[in-house]
C-alpha atoms as a PDB file:
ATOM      1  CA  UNK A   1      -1.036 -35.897  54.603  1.00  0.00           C
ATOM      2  CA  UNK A   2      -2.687 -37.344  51.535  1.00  0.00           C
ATOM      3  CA  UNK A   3      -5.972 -36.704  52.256  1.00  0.00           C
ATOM      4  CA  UNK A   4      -7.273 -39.113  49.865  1.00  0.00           C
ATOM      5  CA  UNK A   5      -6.374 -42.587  51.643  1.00  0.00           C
ATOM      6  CA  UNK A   6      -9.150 -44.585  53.302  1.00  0.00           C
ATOM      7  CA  UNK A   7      -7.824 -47.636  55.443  1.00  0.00           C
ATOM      8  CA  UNK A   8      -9.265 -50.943  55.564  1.00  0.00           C
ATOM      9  CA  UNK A   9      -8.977 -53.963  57.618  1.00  0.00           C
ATOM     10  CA  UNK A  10      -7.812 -57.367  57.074  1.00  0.00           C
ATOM     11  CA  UNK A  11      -7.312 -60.502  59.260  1.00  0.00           C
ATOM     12  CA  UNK A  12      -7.824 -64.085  58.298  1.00  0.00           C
ATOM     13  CA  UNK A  13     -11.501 -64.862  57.632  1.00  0.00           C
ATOM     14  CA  UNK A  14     -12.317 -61.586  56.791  1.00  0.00           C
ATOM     15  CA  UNK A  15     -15.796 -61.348  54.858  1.00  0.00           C
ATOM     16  CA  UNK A  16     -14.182 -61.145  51.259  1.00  0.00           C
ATOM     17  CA  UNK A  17     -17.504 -58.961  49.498  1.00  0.00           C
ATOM     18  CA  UNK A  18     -16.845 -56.776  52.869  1.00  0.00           C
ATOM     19  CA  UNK A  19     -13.351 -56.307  51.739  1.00  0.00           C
ATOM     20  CA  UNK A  20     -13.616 -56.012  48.304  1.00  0.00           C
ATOM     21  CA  UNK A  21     -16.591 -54.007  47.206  1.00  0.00           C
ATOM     22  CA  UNK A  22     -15.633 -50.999  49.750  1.00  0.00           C
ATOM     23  CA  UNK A  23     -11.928 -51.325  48.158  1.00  0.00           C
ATOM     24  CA  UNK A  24     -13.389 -51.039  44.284  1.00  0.00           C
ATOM     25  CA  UNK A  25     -15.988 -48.156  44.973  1.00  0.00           C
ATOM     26  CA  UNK A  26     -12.972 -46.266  46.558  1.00  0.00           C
ATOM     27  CA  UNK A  27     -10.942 -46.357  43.889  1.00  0.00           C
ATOM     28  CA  UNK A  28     -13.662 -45.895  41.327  1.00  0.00           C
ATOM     29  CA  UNK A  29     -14.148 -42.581  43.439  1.00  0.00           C
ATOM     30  CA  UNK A  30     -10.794 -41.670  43.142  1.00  0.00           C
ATOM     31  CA  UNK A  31      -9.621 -42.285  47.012  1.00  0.00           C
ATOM     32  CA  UNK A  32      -6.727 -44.463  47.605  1.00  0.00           C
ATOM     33  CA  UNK A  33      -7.545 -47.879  49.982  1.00  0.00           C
ATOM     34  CA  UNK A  34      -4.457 -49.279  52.064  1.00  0.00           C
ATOM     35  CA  UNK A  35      -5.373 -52.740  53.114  1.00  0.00           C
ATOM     36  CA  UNK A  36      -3.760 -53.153  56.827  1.00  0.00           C
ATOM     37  CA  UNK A  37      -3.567 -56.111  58.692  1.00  0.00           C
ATOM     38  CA  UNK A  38      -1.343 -57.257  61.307  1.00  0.00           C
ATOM     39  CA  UNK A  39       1.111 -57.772  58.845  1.00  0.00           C
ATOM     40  CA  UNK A  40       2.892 -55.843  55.322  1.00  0.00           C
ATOM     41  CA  UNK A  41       2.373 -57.778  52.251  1.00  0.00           C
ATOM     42  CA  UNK A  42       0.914 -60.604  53.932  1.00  0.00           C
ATOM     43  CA  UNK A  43      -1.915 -63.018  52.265  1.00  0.00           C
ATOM     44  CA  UNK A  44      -4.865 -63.281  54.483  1.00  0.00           C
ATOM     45  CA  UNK A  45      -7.595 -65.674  53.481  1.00  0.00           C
ATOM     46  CA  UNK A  46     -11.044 -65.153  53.087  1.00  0.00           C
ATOM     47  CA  UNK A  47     -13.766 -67.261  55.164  1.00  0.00           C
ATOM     48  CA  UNK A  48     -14.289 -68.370  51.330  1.00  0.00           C
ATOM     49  CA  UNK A  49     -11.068 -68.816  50.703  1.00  0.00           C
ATOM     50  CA  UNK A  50     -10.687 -65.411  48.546  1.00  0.00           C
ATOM     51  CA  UNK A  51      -7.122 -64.553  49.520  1.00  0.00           C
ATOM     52  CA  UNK A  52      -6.063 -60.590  50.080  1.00  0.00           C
ATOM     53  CA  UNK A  53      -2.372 -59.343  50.246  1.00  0.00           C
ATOM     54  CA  UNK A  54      -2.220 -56.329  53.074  1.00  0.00           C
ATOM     55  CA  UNK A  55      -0.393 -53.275  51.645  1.00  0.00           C
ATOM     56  CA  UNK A  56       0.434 -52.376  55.427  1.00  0.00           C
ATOM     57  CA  UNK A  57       0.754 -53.540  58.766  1.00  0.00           C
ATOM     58  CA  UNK A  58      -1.478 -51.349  61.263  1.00  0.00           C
ATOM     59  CA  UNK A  59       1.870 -50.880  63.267  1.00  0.00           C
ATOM     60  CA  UNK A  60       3.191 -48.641  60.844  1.00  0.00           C
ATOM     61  CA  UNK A  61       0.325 -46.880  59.857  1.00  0.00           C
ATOM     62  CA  UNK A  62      -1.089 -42.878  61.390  1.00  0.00           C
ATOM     63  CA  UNK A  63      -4.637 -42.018  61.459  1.00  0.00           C
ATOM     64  CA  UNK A  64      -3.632 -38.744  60.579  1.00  0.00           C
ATOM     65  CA  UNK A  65      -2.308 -39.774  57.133  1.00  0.00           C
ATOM     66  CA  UNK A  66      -6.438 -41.281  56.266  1.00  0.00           C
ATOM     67  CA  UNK A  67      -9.762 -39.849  55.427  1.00  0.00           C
ATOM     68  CA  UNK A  68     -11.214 -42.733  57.641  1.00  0.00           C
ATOM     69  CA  UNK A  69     -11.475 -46.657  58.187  1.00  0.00           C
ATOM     70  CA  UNK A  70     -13.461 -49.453  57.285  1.00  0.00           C
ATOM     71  CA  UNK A  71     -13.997 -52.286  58.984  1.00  0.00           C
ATOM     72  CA  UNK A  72     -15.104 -55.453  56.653  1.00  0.00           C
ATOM     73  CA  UNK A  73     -16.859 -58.389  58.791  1.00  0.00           C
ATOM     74  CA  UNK A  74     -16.386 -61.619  58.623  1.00  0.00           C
ATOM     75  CA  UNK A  75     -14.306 -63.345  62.042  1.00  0.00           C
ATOM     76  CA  UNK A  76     -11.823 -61.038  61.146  1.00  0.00           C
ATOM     77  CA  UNK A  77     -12.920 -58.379  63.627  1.00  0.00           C
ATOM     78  CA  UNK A  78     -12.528 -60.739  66.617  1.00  0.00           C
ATOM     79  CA  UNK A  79      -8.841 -60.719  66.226  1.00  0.00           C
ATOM     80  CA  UNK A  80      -7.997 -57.422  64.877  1.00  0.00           C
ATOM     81  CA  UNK A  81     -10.411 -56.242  68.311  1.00  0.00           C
ATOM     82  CA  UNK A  82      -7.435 -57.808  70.335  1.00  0.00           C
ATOM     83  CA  UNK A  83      -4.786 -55.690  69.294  1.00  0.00           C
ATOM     84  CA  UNK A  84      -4.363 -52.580  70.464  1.00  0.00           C
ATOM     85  CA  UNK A  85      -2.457 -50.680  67.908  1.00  0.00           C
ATOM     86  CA  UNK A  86      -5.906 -51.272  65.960  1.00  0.00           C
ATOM     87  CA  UNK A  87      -7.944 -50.524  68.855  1.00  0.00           C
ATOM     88  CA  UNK A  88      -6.358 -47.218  69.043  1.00  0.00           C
ATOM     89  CA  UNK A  89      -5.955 -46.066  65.332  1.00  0.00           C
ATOM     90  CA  UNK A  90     -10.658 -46.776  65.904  1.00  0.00           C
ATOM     91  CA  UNK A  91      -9.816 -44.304  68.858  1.00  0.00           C
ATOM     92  CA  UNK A  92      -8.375 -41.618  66.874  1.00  0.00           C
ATOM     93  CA  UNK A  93     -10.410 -41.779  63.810  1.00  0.00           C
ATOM     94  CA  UNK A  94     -13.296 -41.224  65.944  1.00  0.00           C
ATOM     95  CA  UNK A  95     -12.030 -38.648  68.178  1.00  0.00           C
ATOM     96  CA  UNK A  96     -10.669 -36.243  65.062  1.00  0.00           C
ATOM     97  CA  UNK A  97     -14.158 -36.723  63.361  1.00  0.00           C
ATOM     98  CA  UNK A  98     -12.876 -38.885  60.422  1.00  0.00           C
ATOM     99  CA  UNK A  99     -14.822 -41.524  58.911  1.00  0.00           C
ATOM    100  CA  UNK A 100     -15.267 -44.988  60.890  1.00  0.00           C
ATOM    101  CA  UNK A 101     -17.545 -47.492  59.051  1.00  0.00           C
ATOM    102  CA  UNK A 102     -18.168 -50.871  59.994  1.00  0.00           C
ATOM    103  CA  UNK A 103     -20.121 -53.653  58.492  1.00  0.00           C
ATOM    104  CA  UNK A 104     -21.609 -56.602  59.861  1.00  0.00           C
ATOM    105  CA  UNK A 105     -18.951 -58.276  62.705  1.00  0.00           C
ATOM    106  CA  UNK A 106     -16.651 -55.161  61.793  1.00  0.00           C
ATOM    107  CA  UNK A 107     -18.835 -53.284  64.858  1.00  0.00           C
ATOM    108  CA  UNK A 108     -16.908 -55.802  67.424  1.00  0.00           C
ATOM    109  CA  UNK A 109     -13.691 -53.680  67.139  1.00  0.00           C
ATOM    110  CA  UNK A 110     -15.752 -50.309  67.816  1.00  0.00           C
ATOM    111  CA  UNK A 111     -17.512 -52.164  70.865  1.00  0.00           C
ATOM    112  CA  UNK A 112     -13.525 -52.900  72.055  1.00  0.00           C
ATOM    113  CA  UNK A 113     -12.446 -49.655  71.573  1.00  0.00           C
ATOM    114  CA  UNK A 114     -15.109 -48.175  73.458  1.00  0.00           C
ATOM    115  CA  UNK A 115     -16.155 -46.039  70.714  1.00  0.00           C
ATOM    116  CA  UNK A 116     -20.016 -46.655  70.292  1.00  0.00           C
ATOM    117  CA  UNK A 117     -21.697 -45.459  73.554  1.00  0.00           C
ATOM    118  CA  UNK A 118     -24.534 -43.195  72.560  1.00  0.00           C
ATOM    119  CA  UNK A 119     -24.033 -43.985  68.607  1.00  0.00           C
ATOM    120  CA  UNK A 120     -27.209 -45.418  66.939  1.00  0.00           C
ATOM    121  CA  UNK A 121     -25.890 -47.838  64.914  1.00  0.00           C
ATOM    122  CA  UNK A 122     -26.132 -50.880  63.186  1.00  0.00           C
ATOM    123  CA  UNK A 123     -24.815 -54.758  62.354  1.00  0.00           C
ATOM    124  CA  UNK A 124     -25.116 -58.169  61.925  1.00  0.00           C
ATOM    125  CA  UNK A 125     -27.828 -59.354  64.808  1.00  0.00           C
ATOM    126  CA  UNK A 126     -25.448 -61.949  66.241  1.00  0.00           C
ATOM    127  CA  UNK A 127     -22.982 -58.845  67.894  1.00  0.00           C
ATOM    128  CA  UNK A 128     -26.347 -56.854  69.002  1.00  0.00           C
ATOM    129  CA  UNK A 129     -25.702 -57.749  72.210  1.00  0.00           C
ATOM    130  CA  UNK A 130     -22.163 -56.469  72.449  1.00  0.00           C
ATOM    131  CA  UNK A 131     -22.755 -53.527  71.025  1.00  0.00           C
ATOM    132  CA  UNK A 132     -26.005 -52.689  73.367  1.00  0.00           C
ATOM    133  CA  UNK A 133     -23.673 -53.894  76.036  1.00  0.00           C
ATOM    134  CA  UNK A 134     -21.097 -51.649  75.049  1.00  0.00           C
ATOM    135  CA  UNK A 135     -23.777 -48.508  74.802  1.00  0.00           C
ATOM    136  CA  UNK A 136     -25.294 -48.121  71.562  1.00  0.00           C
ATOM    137  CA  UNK A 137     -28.436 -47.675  70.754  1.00  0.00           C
ATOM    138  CA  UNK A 138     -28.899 -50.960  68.169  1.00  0.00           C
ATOM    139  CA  UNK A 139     -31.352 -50.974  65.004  1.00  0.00           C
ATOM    140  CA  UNK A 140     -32.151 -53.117  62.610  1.00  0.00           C
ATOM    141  CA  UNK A 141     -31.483 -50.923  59.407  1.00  0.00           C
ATOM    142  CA  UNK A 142     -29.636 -51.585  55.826  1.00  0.00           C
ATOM    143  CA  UNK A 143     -27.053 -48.503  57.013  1.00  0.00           C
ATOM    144  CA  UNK A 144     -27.413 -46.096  59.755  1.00  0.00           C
ATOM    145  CA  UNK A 145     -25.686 -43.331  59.726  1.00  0.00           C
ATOM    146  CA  UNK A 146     -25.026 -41.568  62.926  1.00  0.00           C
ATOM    147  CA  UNK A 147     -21.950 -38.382  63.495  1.00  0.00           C
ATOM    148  CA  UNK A 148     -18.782 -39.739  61.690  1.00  0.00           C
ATOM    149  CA  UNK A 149     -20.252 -43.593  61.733  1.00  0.00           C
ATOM    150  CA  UNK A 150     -21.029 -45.707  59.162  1.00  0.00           C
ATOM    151  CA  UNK A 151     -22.789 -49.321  60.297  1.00  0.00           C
ATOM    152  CA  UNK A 152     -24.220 -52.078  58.019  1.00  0.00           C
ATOM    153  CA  UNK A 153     -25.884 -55.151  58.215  1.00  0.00           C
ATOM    154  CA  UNK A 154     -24.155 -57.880  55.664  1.00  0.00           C
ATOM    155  CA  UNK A 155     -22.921 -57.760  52.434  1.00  0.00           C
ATOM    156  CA  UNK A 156     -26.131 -57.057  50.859  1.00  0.00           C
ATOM    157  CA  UNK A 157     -26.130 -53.719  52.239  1.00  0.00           C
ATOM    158  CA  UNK A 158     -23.023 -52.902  50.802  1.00  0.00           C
ATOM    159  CA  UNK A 159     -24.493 -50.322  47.773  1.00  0.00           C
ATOM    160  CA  UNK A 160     -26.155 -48.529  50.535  1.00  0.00           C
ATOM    161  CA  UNK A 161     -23.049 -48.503  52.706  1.00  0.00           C
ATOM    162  CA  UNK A 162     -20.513 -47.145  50.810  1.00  0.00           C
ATOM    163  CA  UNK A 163     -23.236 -44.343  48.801  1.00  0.00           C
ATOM    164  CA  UNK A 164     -23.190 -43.236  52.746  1.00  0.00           C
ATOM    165  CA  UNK A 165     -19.366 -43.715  53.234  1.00  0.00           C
ATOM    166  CA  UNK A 166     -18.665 -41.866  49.893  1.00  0.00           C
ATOM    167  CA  UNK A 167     -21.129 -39.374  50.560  1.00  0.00           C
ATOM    168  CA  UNK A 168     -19.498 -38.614  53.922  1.00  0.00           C
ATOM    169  CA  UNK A 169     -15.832 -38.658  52.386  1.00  0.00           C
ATOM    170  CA  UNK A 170     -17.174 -35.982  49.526  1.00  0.00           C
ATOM    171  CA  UNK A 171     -17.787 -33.529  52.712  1.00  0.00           C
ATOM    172  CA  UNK A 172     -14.675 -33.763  53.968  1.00  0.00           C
END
């Protein structure tokens, strides 16, 4: 396993800063991102219009080959949610402890996977009442941190977010 790859998400309409700044800081930290989406080498636009060409399709990828996964926002989440390949590569990160971060919408795919039920957590206020619905305990925060889960607000949460994500991939 190369214990230095962090996944990331991508669907069409992702949030593009969502994307982006997590995928720079990594790097600059010396982890490797693999953008995944539905496809391999695919260009998935932006709700900007920023395109981003997936490295991977989720159907070929192993949790146990990542440090973790983040989940950009955007309307992204609302499809990736449906598929269950991604649904259960959420399932795995969280059961083996690994890192699962999620920004803004990103916390829809947790909600689907049934992985938030007694996390404190946080995200955009228009999915507060999925993810209360789904059992977690909601708060209005920049970045909560709560076991192996990382949850922001919006994109201007982002320096907080990944100083929390890195921090948590440095114990590893």
């Amino acid at each position: 396993m190369d214990h230095k790859k962090v996944m990331l998400l991508v669907e069409d309409l992702y949030e593009e800063m969502e994307l982006w700044y997590p995928k720079y800081r990594l790097e600059e930290a010396g982890y490797q991102p693999v953008v995944a989406g539905p496809e391999a080498r695919k260009v998935y636009s932006g709700k900007h219009g920023y395109p981003c060409r997936s490295d991977a399709s989720v159907y070929d990828l192993k949790d146990q080959d990542f440090m973790g996964i983040v989940i950009p926002g955007g309307f992204a989440p609302d499809k990736l949610r449906r598929i269950p390949k991604v649904l259960e590569l959420v399932r795995n990160f969280m059961a083996s402890g690994k890192l699962v971060a999620h920004i803004c919408h990103g916390g829809w795919i947790c909600a689907s996977a049934e992985v938030v039920s007694g996390f404190r957590l946080t995200s955009t206020p228009g999915i507060k009442d999925d993810l209360v619905h789904a059992g977690a305990l909601w708060t209005d925060e920049p970045v909560v941190v709560d076991r192996n889960m990382v949850s922001s607000r919006r994109p201007d949460d982002l320096p907080l977010f990944m100083a929390e994500c890195l921090k948590f991939l440095g114990t590893r």
